[in-house]
N, C-alpha and C. Protein backbone atom coordinates (compact mmCIF):
# COMPACT_ATOMS: atom_id res chain seq x y z
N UNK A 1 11.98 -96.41 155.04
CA UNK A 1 12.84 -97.56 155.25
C UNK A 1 12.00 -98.71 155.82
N UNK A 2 12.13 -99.87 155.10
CA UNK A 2 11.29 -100.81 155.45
C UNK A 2 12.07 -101.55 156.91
N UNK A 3 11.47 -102.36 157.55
CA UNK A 3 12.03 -102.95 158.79
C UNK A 3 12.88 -104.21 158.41
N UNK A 4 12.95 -104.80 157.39
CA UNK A 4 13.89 -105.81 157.00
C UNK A 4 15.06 -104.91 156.43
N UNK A 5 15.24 -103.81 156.37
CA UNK A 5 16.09 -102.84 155.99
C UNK A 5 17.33 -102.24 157.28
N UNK A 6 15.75 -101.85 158.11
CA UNK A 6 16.57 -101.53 159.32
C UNK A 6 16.99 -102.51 160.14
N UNK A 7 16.51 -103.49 160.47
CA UNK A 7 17.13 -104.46 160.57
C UNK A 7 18.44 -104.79 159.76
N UNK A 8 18.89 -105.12 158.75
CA UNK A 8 19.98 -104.94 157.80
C UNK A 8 21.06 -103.80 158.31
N UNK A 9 20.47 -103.27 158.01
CA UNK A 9 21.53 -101.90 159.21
C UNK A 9 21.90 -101.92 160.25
N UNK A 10 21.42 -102.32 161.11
CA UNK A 10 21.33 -102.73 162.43
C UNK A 10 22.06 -103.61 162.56
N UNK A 11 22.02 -104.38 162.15
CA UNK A 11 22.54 -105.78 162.18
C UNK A 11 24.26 -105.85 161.93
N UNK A 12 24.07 -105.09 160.67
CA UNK A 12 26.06 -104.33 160.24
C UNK A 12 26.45 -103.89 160.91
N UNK A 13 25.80 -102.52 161.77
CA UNK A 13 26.82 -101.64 162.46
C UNK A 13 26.92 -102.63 163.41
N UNK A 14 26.11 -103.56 164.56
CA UNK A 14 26.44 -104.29 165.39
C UNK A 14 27.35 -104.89 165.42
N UNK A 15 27.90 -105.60 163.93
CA UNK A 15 28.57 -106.54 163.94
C UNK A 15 30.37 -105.88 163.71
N UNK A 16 29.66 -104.92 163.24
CA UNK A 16 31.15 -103.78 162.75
C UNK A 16 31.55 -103.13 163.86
N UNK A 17 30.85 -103.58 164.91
CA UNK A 17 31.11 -102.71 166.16
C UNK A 17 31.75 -103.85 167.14
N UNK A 18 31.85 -105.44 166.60
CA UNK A 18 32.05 -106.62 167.49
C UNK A 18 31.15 -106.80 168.08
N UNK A 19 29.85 -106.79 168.17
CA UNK A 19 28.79 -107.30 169.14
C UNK A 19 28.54 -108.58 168.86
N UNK A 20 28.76 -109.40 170.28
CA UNK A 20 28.80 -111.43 170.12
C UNK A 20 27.26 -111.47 169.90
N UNK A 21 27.27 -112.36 169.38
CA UNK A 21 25.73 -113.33 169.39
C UNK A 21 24.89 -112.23 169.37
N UNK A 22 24.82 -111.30 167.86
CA UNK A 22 23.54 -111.18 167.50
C UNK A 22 22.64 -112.43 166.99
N UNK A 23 21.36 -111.58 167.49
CA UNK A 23 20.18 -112.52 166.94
C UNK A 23 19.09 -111.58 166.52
N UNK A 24 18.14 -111.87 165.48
CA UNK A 24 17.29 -111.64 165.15
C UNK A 24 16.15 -111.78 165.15
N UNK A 25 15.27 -111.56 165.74
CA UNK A 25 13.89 -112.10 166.75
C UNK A 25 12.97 -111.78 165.80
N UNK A 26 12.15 -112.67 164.89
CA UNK A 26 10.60 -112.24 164.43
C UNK A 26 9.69 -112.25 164.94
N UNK A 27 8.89 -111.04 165.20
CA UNK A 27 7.94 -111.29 166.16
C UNK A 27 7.05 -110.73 166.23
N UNK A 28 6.63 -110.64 164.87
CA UNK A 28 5.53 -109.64 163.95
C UNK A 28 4.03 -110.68 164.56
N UNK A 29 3.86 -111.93 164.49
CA UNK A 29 2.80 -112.17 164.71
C UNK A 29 2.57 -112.52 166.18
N UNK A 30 3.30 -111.80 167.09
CA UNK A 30 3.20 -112.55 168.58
C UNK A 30 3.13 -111.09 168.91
N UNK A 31 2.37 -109.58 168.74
CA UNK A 31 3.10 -108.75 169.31
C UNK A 31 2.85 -107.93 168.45
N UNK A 32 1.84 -106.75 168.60
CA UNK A 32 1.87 -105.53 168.12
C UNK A 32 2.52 -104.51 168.08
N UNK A 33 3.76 -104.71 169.28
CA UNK A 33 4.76 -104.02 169.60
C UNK A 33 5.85 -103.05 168.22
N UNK A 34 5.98 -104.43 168.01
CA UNK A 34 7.28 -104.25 166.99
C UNK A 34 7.17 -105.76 165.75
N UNK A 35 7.89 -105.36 164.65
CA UNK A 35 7.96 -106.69 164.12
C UNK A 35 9.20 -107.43 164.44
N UNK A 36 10.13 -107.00 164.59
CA UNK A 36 11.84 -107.33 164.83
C UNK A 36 12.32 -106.71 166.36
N UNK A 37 13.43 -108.02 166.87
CA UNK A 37 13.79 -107.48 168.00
C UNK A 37 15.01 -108.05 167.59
N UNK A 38 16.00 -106.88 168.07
CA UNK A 38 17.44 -107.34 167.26
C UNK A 38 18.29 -107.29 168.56
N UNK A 39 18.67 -108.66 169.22
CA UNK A 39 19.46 -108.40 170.69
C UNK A 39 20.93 -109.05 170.12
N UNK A 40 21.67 -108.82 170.99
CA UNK A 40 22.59 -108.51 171.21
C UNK A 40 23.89 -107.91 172.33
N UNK A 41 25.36 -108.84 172.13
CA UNK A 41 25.78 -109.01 173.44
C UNK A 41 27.01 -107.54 173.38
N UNK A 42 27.32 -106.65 174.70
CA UNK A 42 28.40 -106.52 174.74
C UNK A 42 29.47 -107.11 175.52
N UNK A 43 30.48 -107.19 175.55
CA UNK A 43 31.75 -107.24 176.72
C UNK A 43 31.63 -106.56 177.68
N UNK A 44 31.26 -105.35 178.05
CA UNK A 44 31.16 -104.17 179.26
C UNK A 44 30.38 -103.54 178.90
N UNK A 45 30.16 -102.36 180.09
CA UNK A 45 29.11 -101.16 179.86
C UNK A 45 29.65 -100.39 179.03
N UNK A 46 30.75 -99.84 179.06
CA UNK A 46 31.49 -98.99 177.45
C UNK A 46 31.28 -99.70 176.29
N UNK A 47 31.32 -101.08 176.19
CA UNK A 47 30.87 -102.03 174.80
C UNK A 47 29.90 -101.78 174.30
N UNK A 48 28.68 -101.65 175.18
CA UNK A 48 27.07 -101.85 174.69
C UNK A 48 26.82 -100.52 174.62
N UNK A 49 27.61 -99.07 175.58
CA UNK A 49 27.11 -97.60 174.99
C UNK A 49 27.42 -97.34 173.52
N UNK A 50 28.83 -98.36 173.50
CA UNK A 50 29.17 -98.10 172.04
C UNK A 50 28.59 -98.39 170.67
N UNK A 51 28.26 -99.73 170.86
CA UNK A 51 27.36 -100.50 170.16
C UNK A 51 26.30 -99.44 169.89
N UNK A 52 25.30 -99.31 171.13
CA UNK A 52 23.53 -98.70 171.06
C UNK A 52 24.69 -97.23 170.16
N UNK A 53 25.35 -96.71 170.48
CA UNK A 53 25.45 -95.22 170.21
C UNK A 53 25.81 -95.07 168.65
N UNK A 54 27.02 -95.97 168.39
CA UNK A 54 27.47 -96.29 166.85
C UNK A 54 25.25 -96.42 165.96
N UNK A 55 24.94 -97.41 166.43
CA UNK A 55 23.69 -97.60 166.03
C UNK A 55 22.89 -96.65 165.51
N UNK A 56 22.72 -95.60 166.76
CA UNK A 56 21.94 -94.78 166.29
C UNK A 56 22.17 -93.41 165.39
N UNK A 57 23.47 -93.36 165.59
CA UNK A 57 24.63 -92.57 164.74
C UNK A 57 24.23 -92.86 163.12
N UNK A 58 24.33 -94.15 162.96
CA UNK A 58 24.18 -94.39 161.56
C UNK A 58 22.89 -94.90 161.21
N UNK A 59 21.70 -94.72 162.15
CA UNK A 59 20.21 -94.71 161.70
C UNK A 59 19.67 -93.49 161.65
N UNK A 60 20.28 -92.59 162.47
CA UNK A 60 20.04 -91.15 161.87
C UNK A 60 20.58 -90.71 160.38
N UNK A 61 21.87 -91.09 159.98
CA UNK A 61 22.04 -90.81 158.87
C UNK A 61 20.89 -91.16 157.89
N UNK A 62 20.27 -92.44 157.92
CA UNK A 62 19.01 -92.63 157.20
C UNK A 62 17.78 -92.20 157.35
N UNK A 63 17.60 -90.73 158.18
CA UNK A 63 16.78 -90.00 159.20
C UNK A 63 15.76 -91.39 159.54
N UNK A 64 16.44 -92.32 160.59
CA UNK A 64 15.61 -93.38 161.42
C UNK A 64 15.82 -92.55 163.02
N UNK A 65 15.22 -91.63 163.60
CA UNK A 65 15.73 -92.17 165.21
C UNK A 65 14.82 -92.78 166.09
N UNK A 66 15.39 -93.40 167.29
CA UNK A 66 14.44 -93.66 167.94
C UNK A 66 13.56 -93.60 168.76
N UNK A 67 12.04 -93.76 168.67
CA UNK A 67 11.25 -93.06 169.65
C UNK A 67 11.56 -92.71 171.00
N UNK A 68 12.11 -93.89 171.57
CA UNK A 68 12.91 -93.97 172.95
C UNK A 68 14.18 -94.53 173.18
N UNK A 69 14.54 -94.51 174.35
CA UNK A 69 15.83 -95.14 174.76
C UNK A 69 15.93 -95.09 175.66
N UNK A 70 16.34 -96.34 176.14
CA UNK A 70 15.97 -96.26 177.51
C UNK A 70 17.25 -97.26 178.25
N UNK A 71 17.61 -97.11 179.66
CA UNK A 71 18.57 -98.19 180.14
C UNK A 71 20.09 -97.84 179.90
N UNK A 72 20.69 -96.61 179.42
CA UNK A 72 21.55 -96.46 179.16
C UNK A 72 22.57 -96.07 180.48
N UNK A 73 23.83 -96.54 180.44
CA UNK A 73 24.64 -97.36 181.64
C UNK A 73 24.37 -98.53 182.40
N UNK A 74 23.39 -98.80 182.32
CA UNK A 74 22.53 -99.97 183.60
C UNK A 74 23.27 -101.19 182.37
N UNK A 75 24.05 -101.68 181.73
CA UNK A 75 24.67 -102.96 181.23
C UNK A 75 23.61 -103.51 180.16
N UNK A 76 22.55 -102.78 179.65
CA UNK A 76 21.32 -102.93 178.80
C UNK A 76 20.71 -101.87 177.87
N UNK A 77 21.00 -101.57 176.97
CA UNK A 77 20.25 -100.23 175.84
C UNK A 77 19.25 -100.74 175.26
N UNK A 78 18.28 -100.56 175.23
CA UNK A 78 17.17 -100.45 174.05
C UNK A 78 16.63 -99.44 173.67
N UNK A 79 16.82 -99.81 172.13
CA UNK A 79 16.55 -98.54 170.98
C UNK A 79 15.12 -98.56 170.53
N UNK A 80 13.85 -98.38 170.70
CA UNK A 80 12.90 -98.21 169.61
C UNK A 80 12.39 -98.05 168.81
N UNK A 81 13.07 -98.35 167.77
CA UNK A 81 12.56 -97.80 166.14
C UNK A 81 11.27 -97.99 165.43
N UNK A 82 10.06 -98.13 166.53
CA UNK A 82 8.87 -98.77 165.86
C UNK A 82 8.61 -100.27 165.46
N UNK A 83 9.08 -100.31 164.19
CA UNK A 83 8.65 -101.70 163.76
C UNK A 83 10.32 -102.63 164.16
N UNK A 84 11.11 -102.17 164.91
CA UNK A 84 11.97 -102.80 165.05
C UNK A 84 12.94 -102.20 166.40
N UNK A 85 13.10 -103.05 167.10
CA UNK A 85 13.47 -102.91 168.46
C UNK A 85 15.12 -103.68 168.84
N UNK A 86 16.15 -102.07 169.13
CA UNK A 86 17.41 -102.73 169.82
C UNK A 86 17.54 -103.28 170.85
N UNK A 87 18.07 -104.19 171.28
CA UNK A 87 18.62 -105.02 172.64
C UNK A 87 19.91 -105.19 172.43
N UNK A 88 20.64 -104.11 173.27
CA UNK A 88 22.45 -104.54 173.80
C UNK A 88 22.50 -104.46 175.09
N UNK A 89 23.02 -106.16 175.12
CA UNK A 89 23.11 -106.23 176.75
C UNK A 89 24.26 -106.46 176.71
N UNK A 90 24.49 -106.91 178.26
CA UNK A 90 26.18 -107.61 178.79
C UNK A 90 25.68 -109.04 178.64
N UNK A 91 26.38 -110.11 179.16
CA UNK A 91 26.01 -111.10 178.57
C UNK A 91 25.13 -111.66 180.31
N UNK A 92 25.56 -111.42 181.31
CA UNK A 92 24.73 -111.19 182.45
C UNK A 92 23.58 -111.13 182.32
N UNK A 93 22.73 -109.74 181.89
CA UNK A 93 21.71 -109.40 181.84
C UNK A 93 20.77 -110.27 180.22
N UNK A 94 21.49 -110.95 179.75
CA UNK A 94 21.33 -111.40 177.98
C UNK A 94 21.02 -112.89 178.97
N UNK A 95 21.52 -113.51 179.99
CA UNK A 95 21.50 -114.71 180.52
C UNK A 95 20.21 -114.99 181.10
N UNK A 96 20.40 -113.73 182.21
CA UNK A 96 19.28 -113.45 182.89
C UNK A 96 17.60 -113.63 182.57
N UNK A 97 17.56 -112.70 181.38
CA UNK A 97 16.12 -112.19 181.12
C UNK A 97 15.88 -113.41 179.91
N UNK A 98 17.13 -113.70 179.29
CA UNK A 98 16.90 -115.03 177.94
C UNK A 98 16.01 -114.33 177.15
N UNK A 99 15.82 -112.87 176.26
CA UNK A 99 14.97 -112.86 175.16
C UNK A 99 14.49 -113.96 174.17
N UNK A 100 15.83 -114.17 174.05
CA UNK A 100 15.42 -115.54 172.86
C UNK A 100 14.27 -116.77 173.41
N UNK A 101 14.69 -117.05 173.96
CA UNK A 101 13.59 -118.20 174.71
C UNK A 101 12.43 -117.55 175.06
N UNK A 102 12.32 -116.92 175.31
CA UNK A 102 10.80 -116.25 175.72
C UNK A 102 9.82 -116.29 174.91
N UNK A 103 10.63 -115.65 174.12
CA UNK A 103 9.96 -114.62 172.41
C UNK A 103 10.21 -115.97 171.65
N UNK A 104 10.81 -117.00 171.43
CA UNK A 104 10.36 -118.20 170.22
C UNK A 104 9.52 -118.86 171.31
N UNK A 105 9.17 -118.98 172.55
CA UNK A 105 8.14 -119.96 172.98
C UNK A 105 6.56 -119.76 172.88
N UNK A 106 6.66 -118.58 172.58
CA UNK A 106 5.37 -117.85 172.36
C UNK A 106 5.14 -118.09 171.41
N UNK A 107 3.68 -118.69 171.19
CA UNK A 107 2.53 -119.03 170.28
C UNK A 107 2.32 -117.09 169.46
N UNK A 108 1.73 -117.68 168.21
CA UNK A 108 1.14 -116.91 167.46
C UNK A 108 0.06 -115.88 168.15
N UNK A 109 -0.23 -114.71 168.23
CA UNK A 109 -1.50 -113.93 168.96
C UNK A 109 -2.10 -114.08 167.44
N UNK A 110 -3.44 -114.76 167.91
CA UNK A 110 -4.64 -114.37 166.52
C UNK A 110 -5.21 -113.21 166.74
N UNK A 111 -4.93 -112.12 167.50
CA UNK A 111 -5.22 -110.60 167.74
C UNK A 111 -4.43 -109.73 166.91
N UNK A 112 -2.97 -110.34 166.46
CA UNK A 112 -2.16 -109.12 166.01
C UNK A 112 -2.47 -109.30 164.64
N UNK A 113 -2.81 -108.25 163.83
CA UNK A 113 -3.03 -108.44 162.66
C UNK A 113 -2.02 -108.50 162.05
N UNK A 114 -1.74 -109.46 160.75
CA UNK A 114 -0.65 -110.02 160.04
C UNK A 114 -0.94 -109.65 159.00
């Protein structure tokens, strides 16, 4: 499964699950990490277990799981799928840390190979 794929998937169940203000983070050339960071808001801590859990429910069906997971109850899940990385927060912790702004202010790394 390619990562514009899982991403695609990701992106559905989120939205099929009501998660506000997904976004889709490219961030293949800033970041050896991952190429995609897919965040995303819940309403409560039952919102975002639901969200991360629906998620990985139906990325296993495509035998995707994820390396880790981490943050689960704390109002924040992230999923690891390698080349593509979950973020479900509350909108608190989504305010707080601002992925989005971080990750588009950042310049290109001429280290990560593209």
């Amino acid at each position: 499964m390619t990562s514009d794929e899982k991403v695609e998937l990701i992106r559905d169940v989120a939205d099929d699950m009501k998660a506000e203000n997904i976004e889709v983070l490219n961030v293949r050339a800033k970041t050896s990490v991952a190429d995609y960071f897919v965040v995303c808001t819940g309403t409560s801590d039952r919102h975002v277990e639901s969200i991360a859990d629906r998620v990985a429910e139906k990325m296993s069906t495509v035998k995707s799981k994820p390396l880790r997971v981490e943050g689960e109850r704390t109002g924040w899940v992230l999923q690891d799928y390698g080349d593509v990385v979950l973020h479900v927060m509350r909108d608190e912790q989504r305010q707080f840390y601002d992925l989005e702004a971080l990750w588009n202010s950042m310049h290109p790394d001429p280290n990560v190979a593209g």
